[in-house]
Protein backbone atom coordinates (compact mmCIF):
# COMPACT_ATOMS: atom_id res chain seq x y z
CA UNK A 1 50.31 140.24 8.35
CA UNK A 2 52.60 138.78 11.01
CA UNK A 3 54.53 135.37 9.69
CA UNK A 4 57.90 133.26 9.44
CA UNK A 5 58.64 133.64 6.12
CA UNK A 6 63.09 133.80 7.51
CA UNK A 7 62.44 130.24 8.77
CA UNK A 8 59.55 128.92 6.66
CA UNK A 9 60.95 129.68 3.35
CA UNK A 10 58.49 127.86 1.48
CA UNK A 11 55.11 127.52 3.53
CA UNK A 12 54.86 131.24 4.30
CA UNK A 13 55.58 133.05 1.37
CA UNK A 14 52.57 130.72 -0.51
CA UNK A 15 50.98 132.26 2.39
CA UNK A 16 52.23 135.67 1.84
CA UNK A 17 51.30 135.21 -1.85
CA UNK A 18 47.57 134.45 -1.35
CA UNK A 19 47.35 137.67 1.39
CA UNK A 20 48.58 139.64 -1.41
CA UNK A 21 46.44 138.62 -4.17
CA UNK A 22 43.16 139.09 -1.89
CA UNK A 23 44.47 142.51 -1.04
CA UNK A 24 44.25 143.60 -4.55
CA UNK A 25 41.85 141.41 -5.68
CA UNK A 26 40.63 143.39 -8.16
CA UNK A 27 44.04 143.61 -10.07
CA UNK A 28 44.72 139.70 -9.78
CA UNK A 29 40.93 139.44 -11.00
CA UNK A 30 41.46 141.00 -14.54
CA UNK A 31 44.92 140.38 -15.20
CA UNK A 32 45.77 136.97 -13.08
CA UNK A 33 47.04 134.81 -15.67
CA UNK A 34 49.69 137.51 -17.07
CA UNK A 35 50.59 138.46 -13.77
CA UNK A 36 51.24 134.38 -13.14
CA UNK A 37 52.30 134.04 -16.51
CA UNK A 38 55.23 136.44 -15.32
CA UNK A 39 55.95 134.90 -12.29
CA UNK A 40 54.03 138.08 -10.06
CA UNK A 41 51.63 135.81 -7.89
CA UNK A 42 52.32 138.22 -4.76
CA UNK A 43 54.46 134.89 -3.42
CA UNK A 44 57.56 137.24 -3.32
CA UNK A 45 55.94 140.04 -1.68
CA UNK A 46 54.38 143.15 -3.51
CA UNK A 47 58.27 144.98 -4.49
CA UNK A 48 58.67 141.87 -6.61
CA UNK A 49 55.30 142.35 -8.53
CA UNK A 50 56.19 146.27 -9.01
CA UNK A 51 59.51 145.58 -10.44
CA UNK A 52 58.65 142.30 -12.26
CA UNK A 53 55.94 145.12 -14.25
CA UNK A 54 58.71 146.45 -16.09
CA UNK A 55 58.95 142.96 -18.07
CA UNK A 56 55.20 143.36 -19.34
CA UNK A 57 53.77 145.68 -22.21
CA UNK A 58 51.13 146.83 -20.24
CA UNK A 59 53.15 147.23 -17.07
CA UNK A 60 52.16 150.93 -16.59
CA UNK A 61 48.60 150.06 -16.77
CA UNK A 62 48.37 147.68 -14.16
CA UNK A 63 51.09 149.43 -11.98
CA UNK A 64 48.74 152.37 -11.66
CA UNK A 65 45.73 149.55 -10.72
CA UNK A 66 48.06 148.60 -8.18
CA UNK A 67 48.75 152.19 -6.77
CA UNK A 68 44.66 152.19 -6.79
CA UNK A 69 44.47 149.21 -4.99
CA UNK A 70 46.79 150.66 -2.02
CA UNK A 71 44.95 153.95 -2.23
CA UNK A 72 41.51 152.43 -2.09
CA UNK A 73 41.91 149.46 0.32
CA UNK A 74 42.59 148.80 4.21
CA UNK A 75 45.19 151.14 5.29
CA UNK A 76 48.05 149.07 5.88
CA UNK A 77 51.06 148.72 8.48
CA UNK A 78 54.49 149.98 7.13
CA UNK A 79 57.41 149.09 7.11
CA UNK A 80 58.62 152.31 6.38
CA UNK A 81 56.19 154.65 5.83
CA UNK A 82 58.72 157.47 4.53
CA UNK A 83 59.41 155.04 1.56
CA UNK A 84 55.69 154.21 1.33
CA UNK A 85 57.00 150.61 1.84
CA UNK A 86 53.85 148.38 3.34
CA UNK A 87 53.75 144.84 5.36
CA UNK A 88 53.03 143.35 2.18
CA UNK A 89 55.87 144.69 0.12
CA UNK A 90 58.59 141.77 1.26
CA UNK A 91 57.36 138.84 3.12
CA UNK A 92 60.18 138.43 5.70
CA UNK A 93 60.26 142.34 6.55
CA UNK A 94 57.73 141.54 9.94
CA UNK A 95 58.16 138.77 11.83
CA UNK A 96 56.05 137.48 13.93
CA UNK A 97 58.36 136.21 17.10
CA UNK A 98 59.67 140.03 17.25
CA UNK A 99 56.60 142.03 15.54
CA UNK A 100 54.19 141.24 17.57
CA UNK A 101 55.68 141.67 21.28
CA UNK A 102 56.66 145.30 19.88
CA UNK A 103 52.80 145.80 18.33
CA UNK A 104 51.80 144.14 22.16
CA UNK A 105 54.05 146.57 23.82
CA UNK A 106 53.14 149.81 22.15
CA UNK A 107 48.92 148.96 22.88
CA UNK A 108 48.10 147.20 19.64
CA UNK A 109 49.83 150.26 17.60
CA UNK A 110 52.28 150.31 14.47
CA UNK A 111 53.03 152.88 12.17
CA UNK A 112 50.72 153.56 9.23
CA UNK A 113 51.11 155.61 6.06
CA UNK A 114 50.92 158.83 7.57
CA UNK A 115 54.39 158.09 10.00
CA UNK A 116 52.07 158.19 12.39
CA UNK A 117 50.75 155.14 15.14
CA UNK A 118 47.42 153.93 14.34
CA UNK A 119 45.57 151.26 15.93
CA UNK A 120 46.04 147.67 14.22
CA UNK A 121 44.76 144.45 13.27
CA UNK A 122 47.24 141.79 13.56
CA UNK A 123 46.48 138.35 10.94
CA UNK A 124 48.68 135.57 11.80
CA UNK A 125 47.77 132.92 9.63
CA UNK A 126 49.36 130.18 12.32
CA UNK A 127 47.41 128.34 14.80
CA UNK A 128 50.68 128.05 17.22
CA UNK A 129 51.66 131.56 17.45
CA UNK A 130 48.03 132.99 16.89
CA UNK A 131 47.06 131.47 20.26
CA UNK A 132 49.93 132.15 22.22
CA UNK A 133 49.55 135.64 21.12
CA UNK A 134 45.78 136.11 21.56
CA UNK A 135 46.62 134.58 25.43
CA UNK A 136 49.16 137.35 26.00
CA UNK A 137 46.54 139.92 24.32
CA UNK A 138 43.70 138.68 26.69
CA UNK A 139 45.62 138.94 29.93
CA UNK A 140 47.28 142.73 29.51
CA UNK A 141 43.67 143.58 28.78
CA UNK A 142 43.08 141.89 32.07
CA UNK A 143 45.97 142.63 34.15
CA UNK A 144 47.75 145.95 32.47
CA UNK A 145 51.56 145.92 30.70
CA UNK A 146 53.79 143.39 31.36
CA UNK A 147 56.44 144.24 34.10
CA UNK A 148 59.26 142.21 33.67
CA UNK A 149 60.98 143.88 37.48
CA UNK A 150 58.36 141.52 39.04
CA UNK A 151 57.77 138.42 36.70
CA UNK A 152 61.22 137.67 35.73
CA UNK A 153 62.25 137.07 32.33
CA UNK A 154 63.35 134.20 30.28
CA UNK A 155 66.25 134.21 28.12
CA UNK A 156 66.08 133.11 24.44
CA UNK A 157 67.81 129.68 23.91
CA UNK A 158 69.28 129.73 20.12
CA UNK A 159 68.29 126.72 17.91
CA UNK A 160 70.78 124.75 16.12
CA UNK A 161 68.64 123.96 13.18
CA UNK A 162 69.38 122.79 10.07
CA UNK A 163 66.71 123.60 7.12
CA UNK A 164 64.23 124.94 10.19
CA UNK A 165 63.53 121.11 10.63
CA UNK A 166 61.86 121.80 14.26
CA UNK A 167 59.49 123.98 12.59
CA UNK A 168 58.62 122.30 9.19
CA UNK A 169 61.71 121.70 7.14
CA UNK A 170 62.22 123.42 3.77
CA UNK A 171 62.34 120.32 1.73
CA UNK A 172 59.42 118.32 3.49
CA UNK A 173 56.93 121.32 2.51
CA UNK A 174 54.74 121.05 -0.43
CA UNK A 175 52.04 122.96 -1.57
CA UNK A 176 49.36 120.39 -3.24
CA UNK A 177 48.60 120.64 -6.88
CA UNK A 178 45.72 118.07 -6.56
CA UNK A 179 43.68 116.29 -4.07
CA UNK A 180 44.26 113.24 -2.68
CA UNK A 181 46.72 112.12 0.22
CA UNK A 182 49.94 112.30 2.21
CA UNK A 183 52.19 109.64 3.33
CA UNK A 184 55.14 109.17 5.52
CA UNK A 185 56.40 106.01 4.66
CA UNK A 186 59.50 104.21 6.05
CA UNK A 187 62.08 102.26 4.28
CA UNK A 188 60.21 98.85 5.35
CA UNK A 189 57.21 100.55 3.28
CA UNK A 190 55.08 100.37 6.57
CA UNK A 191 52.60 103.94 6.31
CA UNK A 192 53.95 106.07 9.69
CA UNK A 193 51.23 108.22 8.63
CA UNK A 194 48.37 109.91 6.65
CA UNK A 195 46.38 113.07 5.87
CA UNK A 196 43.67 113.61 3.45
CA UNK A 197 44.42 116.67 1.50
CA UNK A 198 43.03 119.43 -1.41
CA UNK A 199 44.32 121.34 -3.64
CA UNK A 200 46.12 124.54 -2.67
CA UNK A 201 46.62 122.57 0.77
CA UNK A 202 50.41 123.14 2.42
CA UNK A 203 51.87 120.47 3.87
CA UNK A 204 54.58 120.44 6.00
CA UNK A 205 56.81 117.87 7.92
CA UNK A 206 58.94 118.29 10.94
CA UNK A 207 61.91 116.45 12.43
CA UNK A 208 64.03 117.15 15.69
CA UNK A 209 67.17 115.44 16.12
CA UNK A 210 69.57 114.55 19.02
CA UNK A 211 72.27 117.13 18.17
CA UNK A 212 69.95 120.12 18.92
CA UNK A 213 68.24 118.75 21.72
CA UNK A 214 71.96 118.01 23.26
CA UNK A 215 72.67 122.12 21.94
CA UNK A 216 69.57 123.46 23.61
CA UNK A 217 70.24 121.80 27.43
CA UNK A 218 74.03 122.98 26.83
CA UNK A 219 72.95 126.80 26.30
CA UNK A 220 70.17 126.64 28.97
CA UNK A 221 72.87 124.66 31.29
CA UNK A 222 75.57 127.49 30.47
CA UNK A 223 73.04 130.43 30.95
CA UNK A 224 71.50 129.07 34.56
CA UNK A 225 75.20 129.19 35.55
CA UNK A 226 76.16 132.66 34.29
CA UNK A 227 72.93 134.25 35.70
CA UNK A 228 71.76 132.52 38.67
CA UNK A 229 69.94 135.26 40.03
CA UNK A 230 67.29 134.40 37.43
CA UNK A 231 68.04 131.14 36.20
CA UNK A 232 65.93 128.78 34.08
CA UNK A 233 65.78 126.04 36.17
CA UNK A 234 64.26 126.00 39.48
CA UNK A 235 66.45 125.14 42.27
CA UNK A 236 64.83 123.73 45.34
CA UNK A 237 65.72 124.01 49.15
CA UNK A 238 64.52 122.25 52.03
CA UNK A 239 61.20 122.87 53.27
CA UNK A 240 60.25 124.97 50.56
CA UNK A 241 59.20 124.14 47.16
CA UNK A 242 61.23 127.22 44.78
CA UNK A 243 63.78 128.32 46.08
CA UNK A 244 65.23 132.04 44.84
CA UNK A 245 68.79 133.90 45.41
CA UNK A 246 68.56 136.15 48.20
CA UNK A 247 69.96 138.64 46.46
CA UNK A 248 67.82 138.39 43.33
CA UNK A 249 64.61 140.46 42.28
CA UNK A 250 61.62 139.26 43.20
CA UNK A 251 59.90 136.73 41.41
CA UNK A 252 62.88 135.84 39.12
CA UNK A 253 61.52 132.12 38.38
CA UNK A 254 58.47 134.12 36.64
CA UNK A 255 55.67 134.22 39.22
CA UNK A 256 54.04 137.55 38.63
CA UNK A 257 52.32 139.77 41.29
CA UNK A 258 49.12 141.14 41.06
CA UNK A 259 49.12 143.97 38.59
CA UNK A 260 48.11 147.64 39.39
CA UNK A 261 45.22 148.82 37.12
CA UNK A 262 44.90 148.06 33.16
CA UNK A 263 45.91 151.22 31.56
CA UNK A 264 43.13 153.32 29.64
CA UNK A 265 43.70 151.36 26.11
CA UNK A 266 44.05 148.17 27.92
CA UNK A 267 40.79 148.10 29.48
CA UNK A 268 38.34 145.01 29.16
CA UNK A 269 35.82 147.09 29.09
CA UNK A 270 36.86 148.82 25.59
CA UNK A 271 34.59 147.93 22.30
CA UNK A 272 35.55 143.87 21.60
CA UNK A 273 35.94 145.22 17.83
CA UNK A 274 38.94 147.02 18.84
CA UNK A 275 42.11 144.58 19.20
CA UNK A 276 43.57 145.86 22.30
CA UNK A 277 41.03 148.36 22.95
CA UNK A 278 41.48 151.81 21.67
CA UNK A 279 38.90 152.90 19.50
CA UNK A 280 40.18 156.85 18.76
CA UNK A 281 41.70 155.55 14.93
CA UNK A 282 40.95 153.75 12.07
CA UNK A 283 42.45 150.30 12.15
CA UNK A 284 45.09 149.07 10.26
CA UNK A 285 45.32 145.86 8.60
């Protein structure tokens, strides 16, 4: 389970929460309204359910369903797997912006139970980063690894944001208790405007303002002057469109040449059921 949850402090972790309860569904089935009762809905990740257990009569009882859940179920990705601690333990311990270019990296492997590299299925339960991810998925099992000596590389420019308002600000997300609708409103009372929503539905509003877009062209400014060689902005000369330092690599703007051969668990000819190919373990989830 690859999500946000150190920027999206309230959106993902009701996400995290509803990944863990259909994990060990069976648990949440017969004792659901204690566990909520408590405050262990899985929304804190499954270390807070295991502690909060001490707090309940029974706790023993359905801390051992839970240890049958993680025996019986989808082997999982871990965290660490010398501590036996899972993906679903905490929800900020992967995320997705650095978890996944390592899982992309290593073929579609992390480490499961065993301390050993297994073969995994990645859920990202967000339509932006699911879809850049699957495109970068699709073309190594095109076009091989990544090789950043001939495309180049970008450098990260660091946000200035206050709440995570560029991605969906922590106090304009709300999870909805009943259905009905969602309105922006402005002070004139004119409706800026609308979605139809159910119950369980998240909803989440976004704002960028001029201070961080004037702090993101300073950094990328400062950066194309302290490494020209590869510099985000394209600088032209005459009679040719891109321009690049002599003396840089090649393709530092991030034009890629033709790749040499997909490697063996890259292949697009592997089973489609496998994520990036390899079908020699048992996935992970």
């Amino acid at each position: 389970m690859h999500l946000k949850a150190t920027m999206m402090k309230v959106s993902d972790p009701i996400i995290f929460g509803h990944v863990v309860r259909a994990y060990f569904a069976d648990v949440y089935a017969a004792c659901s309204d204690q566990l909520r009762a408590a405050g262990l809905d899985g929304t804190s990740g499954l270390a807070a359910v295991l502690a909060g257990l001490d707090t309940l009569k029974n706790g023993s009882e359905i801390k051992a369903a839970f240890d049958k859940g993680l025996a019986d179920g989808p082997r999982l990705a871990m965290v660490n797997s010398d501590k036996g601690i899972t993906n679903l333990h905490v929800p900020s311990d992967v995320i997705v912006d650095a978890s996944m270019p390592a899982m992309i990296r290593t073929s579609g492997h992390m480490w499961g139970p065993d301390g050993q590299e297994a073969d995994t299925l990645a859920a990202i339960p967000d339509s932006s980063y699911a879809g850049v991810y699957q495109a970068v998925i699709d073309d190594c099992r095109a076009h091989g690894a990544y090789d950043p000596t001939t495309m180049g590389s970008v450098p990260n420019v660091g946000l200035m944001a206050q709440k995570a308002e560029e991605y969906g600000s922590h106090d304009k997300t709300f999870e909805m208790t009943a259905p009905g609708a969602v309105q922006v409103v402005n002070s004139a009372g004119e409706v800026l405007m609308e979605h139809t929503v159910e119950a369980g539905d998240i909803w989440r509003a976004c704002q960028t303002k001029d201070a961080p877009i004037q702090d993101w062209v300073k950094l990328a400014l400062s950066r194309a002057r302290h490494r020209r060689p590869r510099d985000l902005l394209a600088r032209r000369g005459p009679g040719s469109r891109r321009q690049r330092d002599p003396g840089g690599p090649p393709y530092a703007h991030g034009v890629r040449q033709p790749r040499s051969r997909p490697p063996e668990d890259l292949s697009p000819d592997t089973p489609a059921g496998n994520r990036l190919g390899s079908s020699a373990a048992r996935p992970y989830t």
